[in-house]
Structures are given as structure tokens and as C-alpha cells.
Protein backbone atom coordinates (compact mmCIF):
# COMPACT_ATOMS: atom_id res chain seq x y z
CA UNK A 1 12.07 -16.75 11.24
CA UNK A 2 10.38 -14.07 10.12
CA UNK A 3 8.84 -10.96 12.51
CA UNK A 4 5.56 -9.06 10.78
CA UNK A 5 4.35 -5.55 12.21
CA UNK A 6 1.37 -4.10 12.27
CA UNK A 7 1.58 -0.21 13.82
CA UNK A 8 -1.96 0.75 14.33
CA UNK A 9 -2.27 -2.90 15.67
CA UNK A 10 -5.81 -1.80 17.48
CA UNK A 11 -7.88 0.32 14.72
CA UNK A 12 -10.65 -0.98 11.90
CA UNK A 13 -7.92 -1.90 9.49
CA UNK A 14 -5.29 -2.82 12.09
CA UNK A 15 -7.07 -5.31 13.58
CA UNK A 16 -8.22 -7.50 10.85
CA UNK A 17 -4.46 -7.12 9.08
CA UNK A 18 -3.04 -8.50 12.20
CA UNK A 19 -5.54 -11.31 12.07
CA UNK A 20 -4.32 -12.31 8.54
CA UNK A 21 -1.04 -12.15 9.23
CA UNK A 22 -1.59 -14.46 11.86
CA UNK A 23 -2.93 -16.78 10.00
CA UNK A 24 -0.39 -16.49 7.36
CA UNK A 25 2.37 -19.42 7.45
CA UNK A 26 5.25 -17.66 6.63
CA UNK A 27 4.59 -15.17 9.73
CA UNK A 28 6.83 -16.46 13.27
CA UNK A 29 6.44 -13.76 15.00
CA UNK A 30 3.76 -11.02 15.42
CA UNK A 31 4.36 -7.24 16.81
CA UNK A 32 1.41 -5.18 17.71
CA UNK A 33 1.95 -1.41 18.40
CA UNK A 34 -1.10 0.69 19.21
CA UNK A 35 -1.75 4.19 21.30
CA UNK A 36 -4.81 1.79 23.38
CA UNK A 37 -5.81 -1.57 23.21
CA UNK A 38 -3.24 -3.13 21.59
CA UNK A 39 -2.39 -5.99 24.28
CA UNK A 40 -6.06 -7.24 24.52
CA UNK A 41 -5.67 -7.70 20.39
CA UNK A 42 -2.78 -9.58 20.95
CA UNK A 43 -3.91 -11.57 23.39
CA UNK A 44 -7.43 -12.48 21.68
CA UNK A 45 -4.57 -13.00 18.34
CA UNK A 46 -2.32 -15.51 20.49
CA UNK A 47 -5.30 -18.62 20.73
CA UNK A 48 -5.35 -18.75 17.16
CA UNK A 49 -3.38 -22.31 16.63
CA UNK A 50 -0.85 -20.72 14.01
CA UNK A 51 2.80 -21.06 14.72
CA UNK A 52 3.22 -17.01 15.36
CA UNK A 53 4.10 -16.17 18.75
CA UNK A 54 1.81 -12.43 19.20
CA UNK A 55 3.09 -9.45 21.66
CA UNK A 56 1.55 -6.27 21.77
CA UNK A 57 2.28 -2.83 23.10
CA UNK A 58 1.16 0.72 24.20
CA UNK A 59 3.35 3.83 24.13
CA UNK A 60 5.43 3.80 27.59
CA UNK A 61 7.73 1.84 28.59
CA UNK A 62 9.48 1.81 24.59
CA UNK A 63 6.35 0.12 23.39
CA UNK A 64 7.29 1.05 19.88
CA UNK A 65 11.33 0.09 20.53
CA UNK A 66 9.71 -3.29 21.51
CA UNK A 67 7.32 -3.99 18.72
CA UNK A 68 9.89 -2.85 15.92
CA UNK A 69 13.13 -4.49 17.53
CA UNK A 70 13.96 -7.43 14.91
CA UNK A 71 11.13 -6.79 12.78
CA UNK A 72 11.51 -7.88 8.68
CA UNK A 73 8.32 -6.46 7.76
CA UNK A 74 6.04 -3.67 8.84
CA UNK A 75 2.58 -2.46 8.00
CA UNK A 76 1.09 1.10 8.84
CA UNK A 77 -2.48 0.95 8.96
CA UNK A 78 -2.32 3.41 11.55
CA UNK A 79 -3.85 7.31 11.57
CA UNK A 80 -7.71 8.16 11.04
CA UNK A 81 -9.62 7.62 8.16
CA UNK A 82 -9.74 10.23 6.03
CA UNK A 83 -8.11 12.89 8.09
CA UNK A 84 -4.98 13.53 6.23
CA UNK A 85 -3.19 16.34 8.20
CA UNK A 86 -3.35 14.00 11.67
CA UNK A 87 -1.91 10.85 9.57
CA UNK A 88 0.69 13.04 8.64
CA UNK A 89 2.13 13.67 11.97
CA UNK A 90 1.30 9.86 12.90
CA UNK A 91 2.87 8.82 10.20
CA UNK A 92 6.00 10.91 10.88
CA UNK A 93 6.61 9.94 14.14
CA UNK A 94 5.81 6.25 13.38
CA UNK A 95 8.32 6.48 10.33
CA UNK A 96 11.53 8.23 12.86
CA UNK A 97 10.75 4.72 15.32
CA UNK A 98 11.34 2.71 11.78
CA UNK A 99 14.23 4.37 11.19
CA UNK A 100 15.91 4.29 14.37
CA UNK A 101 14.73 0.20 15.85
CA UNK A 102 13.97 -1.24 12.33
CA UNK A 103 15.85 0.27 9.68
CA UNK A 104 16.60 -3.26 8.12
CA UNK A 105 12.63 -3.54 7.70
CA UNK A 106 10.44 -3.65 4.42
CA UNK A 107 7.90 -1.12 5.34
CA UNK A 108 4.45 -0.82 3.78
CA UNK A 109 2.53 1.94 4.17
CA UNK A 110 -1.33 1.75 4.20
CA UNK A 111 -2.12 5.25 5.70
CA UNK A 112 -3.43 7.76 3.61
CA UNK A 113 -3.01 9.83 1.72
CA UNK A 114 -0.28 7.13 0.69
CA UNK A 115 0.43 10.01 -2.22
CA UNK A 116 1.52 11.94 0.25
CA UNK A 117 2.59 9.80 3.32
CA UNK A 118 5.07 7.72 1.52
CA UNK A 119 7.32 10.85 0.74
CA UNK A 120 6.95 11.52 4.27
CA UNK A 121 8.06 8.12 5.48
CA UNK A 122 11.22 8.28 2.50
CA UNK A 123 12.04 11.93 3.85
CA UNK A 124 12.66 10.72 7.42
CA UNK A 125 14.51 7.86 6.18
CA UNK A 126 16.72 10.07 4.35
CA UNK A 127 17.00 12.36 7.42
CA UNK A 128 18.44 9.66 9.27
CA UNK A 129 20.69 8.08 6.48
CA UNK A 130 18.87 4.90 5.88
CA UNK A 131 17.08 5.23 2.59
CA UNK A 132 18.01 3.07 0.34
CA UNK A 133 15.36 3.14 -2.20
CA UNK A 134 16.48 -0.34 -4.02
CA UNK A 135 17.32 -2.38 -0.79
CA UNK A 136 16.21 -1.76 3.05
CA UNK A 137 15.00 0.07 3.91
CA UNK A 138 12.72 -1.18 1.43
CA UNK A 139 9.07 1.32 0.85
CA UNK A 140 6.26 0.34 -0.64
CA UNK A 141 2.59 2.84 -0.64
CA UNK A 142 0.07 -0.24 -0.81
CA UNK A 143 -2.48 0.35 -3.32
CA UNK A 144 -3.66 -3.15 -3.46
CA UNK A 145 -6.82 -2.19 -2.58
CA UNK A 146 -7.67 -0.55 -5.90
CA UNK A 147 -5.88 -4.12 -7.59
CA UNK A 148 -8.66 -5.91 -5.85
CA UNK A 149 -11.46 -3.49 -6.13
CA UNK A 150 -11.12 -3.71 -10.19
CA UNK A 151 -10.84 -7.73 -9.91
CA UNK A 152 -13.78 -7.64 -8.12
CA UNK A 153 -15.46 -5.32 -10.41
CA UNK A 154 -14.72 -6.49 -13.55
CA UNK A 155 -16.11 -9.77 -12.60
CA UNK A 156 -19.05 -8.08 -11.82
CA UNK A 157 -19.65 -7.14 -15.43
CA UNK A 158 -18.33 -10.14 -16.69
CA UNK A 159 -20.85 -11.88 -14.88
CA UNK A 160 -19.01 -14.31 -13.22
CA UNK A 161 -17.76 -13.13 -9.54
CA UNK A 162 -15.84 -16.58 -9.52
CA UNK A 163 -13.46 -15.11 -11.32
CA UNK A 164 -12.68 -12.30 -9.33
CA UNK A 165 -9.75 -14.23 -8.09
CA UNK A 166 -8.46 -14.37 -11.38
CA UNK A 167 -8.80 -11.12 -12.87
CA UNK A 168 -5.83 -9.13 -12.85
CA UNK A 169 -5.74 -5.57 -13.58
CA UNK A 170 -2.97 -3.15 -13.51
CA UNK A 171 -3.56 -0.18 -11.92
CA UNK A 172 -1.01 3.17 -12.02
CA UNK A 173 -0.88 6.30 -10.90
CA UNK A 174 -1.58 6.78 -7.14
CA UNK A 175 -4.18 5.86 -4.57
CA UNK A 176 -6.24 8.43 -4.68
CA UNK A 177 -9.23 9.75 -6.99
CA UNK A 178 -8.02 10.87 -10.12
CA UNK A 179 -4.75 9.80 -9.43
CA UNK A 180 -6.54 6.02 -9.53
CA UNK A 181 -5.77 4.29 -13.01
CA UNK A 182 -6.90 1.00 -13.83
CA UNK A 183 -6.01 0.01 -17.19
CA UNK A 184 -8.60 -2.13 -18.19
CA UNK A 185 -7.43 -2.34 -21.81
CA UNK A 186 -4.37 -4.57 -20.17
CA UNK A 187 -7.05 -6.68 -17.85
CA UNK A 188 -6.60 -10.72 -18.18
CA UNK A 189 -10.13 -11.17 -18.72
CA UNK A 190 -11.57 -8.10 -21.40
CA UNK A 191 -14.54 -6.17 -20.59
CA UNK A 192 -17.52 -7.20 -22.82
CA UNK A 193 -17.29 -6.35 -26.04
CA UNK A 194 -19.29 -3.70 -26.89
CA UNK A 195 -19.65 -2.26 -23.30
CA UNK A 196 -21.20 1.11 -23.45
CA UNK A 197 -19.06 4.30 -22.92
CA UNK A 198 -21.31 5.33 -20.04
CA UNK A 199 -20.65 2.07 -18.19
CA UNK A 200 -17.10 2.61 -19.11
CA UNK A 201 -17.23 5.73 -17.41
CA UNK A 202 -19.39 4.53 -14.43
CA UNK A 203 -16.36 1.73 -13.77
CA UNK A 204 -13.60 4.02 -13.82
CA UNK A 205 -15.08 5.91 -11.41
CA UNK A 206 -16.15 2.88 -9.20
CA UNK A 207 -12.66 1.82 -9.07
CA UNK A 208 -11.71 5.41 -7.78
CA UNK A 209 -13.53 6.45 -5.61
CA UNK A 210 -14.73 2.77 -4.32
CA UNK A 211 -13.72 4.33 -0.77
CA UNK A 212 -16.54 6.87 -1.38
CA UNK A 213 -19.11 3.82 -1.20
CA UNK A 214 -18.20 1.91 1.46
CA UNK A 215 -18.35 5.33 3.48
CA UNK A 216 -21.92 6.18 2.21
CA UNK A 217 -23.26 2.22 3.03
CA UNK A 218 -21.43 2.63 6.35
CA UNK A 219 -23.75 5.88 6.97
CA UNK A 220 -20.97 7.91 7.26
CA UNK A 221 -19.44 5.71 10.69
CA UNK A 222 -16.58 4.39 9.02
CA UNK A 223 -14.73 3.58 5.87
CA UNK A 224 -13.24 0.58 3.49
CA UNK A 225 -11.45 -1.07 6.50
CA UNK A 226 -12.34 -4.68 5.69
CA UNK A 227 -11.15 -4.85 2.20
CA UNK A 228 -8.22 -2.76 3.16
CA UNK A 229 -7.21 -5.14 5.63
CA UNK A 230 -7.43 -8.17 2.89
CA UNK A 231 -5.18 -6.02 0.18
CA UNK A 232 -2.97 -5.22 2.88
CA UNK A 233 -2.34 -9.14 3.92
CA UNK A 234 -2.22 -9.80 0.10
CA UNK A 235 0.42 -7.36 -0.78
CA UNK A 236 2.18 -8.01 2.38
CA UNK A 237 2.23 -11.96 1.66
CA UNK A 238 3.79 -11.61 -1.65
CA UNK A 239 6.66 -9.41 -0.76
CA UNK A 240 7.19 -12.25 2.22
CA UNK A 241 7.09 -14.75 -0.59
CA UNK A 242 9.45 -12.89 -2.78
CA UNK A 243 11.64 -12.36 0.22
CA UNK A 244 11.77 -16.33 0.40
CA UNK A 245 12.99 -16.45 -3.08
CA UNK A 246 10.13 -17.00 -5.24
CA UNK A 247 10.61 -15.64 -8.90
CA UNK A 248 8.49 -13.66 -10.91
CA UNK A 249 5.87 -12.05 -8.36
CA UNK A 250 4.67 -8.86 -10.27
CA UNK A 251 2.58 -6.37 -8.42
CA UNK A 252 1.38 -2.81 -8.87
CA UNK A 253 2.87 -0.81 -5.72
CA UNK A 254 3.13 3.34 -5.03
CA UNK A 255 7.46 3.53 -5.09
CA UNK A 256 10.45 5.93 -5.30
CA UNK A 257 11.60 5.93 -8.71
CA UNK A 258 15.26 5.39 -8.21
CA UNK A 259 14.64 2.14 -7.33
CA UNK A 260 14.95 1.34 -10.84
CA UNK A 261 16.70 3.84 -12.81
CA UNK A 262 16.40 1.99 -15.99
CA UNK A 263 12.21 1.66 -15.27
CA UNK A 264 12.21 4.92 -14.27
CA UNK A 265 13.53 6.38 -17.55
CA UNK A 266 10.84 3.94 -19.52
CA UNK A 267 8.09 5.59 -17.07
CA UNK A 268 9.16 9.08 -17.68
CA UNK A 269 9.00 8.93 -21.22
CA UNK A 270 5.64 7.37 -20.93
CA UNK A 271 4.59 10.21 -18.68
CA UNK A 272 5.81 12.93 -20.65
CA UNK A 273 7.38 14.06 -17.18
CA UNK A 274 9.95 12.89 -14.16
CA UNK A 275 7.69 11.73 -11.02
CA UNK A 276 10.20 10.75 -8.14
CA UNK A 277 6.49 7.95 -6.99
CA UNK A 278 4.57 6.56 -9.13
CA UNK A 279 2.50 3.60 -8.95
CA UNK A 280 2.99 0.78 -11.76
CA UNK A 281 3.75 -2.94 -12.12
CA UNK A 282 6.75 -3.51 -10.09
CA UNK A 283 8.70 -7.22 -10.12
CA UNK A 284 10.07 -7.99 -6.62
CA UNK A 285 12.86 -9.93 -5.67
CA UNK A 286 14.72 -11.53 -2.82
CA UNK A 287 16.81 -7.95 -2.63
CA UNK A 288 13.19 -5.98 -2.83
CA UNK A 289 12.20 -4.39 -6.22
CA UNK A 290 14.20 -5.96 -9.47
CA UNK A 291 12.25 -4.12 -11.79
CA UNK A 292 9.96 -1.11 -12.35
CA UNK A 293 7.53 -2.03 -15.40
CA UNK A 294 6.77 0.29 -18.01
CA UNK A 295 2.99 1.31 -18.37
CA UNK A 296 3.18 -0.53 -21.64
CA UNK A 297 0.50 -0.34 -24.81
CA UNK A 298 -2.25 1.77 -23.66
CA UNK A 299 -5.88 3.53 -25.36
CA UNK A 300 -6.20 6.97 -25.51
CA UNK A 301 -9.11 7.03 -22.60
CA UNK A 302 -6.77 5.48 -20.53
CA UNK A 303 -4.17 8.22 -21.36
CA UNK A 304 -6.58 10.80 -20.92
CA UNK A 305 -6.81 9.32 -16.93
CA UNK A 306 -2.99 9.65 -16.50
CA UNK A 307 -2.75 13.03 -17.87
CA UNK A 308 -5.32 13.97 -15.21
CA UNK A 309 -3.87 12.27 -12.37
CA UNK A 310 -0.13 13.35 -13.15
CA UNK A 311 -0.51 17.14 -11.75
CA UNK A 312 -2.47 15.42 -8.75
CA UNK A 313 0.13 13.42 -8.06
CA UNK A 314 3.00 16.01 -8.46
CA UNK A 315 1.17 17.79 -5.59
CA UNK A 316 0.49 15.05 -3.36
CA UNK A 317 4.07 14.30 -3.46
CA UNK A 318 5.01 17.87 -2.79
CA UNK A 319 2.67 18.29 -0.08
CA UNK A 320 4.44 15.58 1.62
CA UNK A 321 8.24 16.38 1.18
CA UNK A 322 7.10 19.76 2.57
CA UNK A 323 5.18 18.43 5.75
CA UNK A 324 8.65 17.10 6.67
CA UNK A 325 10.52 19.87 6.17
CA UNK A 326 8.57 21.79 7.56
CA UNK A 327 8.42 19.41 10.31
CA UNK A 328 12.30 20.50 10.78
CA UNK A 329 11.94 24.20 11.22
């Protein structure tokens, strides 16, 4: 038996996540946990003929206490796009109900800025003693989404969008901007030979700011919910897997660097500095991450990126330990 939930269960990314998890096999049970509309999504949710029984809730009555109670797995899609001080305080308060009805859970966090909103999620964790950065609670910022978005593109220039399923590119750093690095010198399928520097250039900067272009094709009335919803599901679906007991399921994920010590140490000396979240290849395992993966053999363009995105990311991070502290006073 396994319980998946989605808190945001109502909003542009919320509701197609909770639609794929639906439809995912290895989902039982379904909680929904929304500030409106939540029930009618669970409701339209519970005629699909899947075997996941669906409940949703609203804020009285210990809506949240309800939808987190015996959950194995939760996904925060929740907050407003690209509003980054609100999230903050959603994300907070979302993170406290973890840790007091769930604190057995894998949690994945899709609200941004996941730079910043995974340190808040770990601080209140810590705050109320259930951190544990190798096993539960188990925290993952899902930057899947930028995974997919360089399959998809590289295809693209390959020619051949059939193989967009295929294509597997690591990407490090964060999941934002700058702090976006796709190392395309590591992709399973190389670029064409030959490719120009400008079009280089022009696919580095597709990949990070990708978010950018759905906004500006959506006229400015909303932003890369679709697609996040699909990375989500995907990223979701393989830590269920490796929860299950499957072997070898590798997968780039934003995570607090004491999960592997031994990684860690490989990282920093990569880095040139000590980053306590980073986003790199990370193996998971029945008891959540077994390994941290080393960035590995890498050009010198590619190093250029990281050496832009590491001060980014050292004040993402800070900005978010802070919020929480802060929080405190």
C-alpha cells in the first residue's frame, strides 16, 4: 500500500500531478490538500478506473492532518508561480504539517525557488528533530523539469524528437537560471558534431530559462505548469520504484549534502567549495539516496557554467536558511 500527496492538489501544476499519480500503478491511495477546490479535483480524480482510492481536503476541520496522516510520499506543487517571497511562507507552513502528521514521508518539493525552498523545508525539519538527511524524512528539490527540457531539446537538434525519450542528460547545479547546468558533453546521444558555438550558446540558455518561454507563449497568464506536472510524476515514480526495491535508478535531484558524506567530499573538490545543496546525479535506494555522484569528466564551457551558478546558489541557499530563522524571531 502505498499513500501519494499532492499539497497544492487544486493549482496548474497540482492538478495535472495528481492526475498522473492516479494513473500511476504503484499509487493506492491518493491525498489532495488545497486552500479551495480541492474536493471537486478529487472527486472528478476518483472515476478514473485506477486502483487509487482519492480524498481531498480544504483547510478546517485538520484538512492538512487528514491528507498527510499515513502518507509515504508527498509532492509540493503548491505556492504561486513565480512569486518567491509568498511560496516561502506556503512552503513553511506546509513543511511544519510534514513534520508533525508525516514525518516518515519522502517529500519532494516542486515550489520555487526550490534553491531556496528546500533549505526552508530541511530547516523546519530540523526545528522539529526529524531531519534525517540520508533516511526519512527523506528531501528531494525536483529539478526534473530541466532533465526533460534538455531531452527534449537535444532531440530537437538531433533531428529526431523520437528520441527524446531516450536522451539523457545530466543536469547540476540548481533550478534556477544560471544556477541551471546541463552537461551536454556527458549527454547519451552527442550534439552534432560541429555544432556552432552560437547554437551552443542559444541551447544552454534554452535549457535555463525554458520557464521564460512558456511564460512569453502563455502571454504572460501563466507559466510551465504542464511539463512541470509530467517531471514531477516522473521523478516521483522512480523514487516509488526505488522504494519497491529496484536497483540502479540514477537521477539528477536538488539534495542536502550529508546525505552522502563520501559524494559530498568528491563534489566539493569538484566545486572548489563546500555547498550544503547541490543538484547532481544521485543513485536511490530502498533506504532513499545510496549515493551522491560526482560531476565527473567535464569541458571547460561547462565549467565556466558552474563557476557562475556556484555564488547563485550559495545565496539562494542562504536566503532560505534565513527566511526560517527569521521566521523564529
Amino acid at each position: 500500500m502505498v499513500k501519494a500527496v499532492v499539497l497544492g492538489a487544486a493549482g496548474g501544476i497540482g492538478q495535472p500531478l495528481a492526475l498522473l499519480l492516479k494513473a500511476n500503478p504503484l499509487v493506492t491511495e491518493l491525498g489532495l490538500y488545497d486552500i479551495v477546490n480541492t474536493p471537486g479535483v478529487a472527486a472528478d480524480l476518483s472515476h478514473i478506473s485506477t486502483p487509487a482510492k482519492v480524498e481531498g481536503y480544504l483547510p478546517p476541520d485538520d484538512g492538512l492532518k487528514k491528507t498527510l496522516t499515513g502518507a509515504d510520499i508527498v509532492v509540493i506543487p503548491a505556492g504561486v508561480p513565480r512569486k518567491p517571497g509568498i511560496n516561502a511562507g506556503i512552503v513553511r507552513d506546509l513543511a511544519t504539517g510534514i513534520a508533525t502528521f508525516a514525518p516518515k514521508a519522502f517529500v519532494l518539493v516542486i515550489s520555487n525557488p526550490v534553491n531556496s525552498t528546500v533549505p526552508i523545508v530541511a530547516e523546519i525539519l530540523k526545528n522539529h528533530n526529524v531531519f534525517d538527511p540520508k533516511r526519512r524524512v527523506l528531501l528531494f528539490g525536483v529539478t526534473t523539469l530541466d532533465v526533460v527540457r534538455s531531452s527534449t531539446f537535444v532531440a530537437e537538434i538531433i533531428g529526431d524528437l523520437s528520441l527524446s525519450k531516450e536522451v539523457v542528460v545530466p543536469v547540476v547545479g540548481g533550478h534556477s537560471g544560471v544556477t541551471i547546468v546541463p552537461l551536454l558533453s556527458q549527454s547519451s546521444h552527442p550534439l552534432p558534431a560541429g555544432i556552432a558555438p552560437a547554437d551552443y550558446e542559444a541551447l544552454i540558455n534554452r535549457i535555463q530559462f525554458g520557464g521564460d518561454e512558456v511564460v512569453k507563449a502563455k502571454g504572460g497568464a501563466g507559466s510551465a505548469t504542464l511539463s512541470m506536472a509530467y517531471a514531477g510524476a516522473e521523478f516521483a515514480g522512480k523514487i516509488l520504484r526505488a522504494a519497491k526495491g529496484e536497483k540502479g535508478i540514477v537521477a539528477p535531484s536538488y539534495v542536502s549534502q550529508e546525505a552522502d558524506k563520501e559524494g559530498a567530499a568528491a563534489l566539493e573538490k569538484e566545486l572548489g567549495q563546500d555547498l550544503p545543496y547541490f543538484s547532481s546525479n544521485v543513485e536511490l535506494g530502498v533506504n532513499g539516496i545510496v549515493k551522491i555522484h560526482p560531476l565527473g569528466k567535464i569541458t571547460e564551457a561547462e565549467q565556466a557554467l558552474i563557476k557562475v551558478a556556484v555564488p547563485e546558489l550559495v545565496i539562494n541557499i542562504q536566503t532560505g536558511v534565513d527566511f526560517v530563522k527569521a521566521s523564529k524571531l
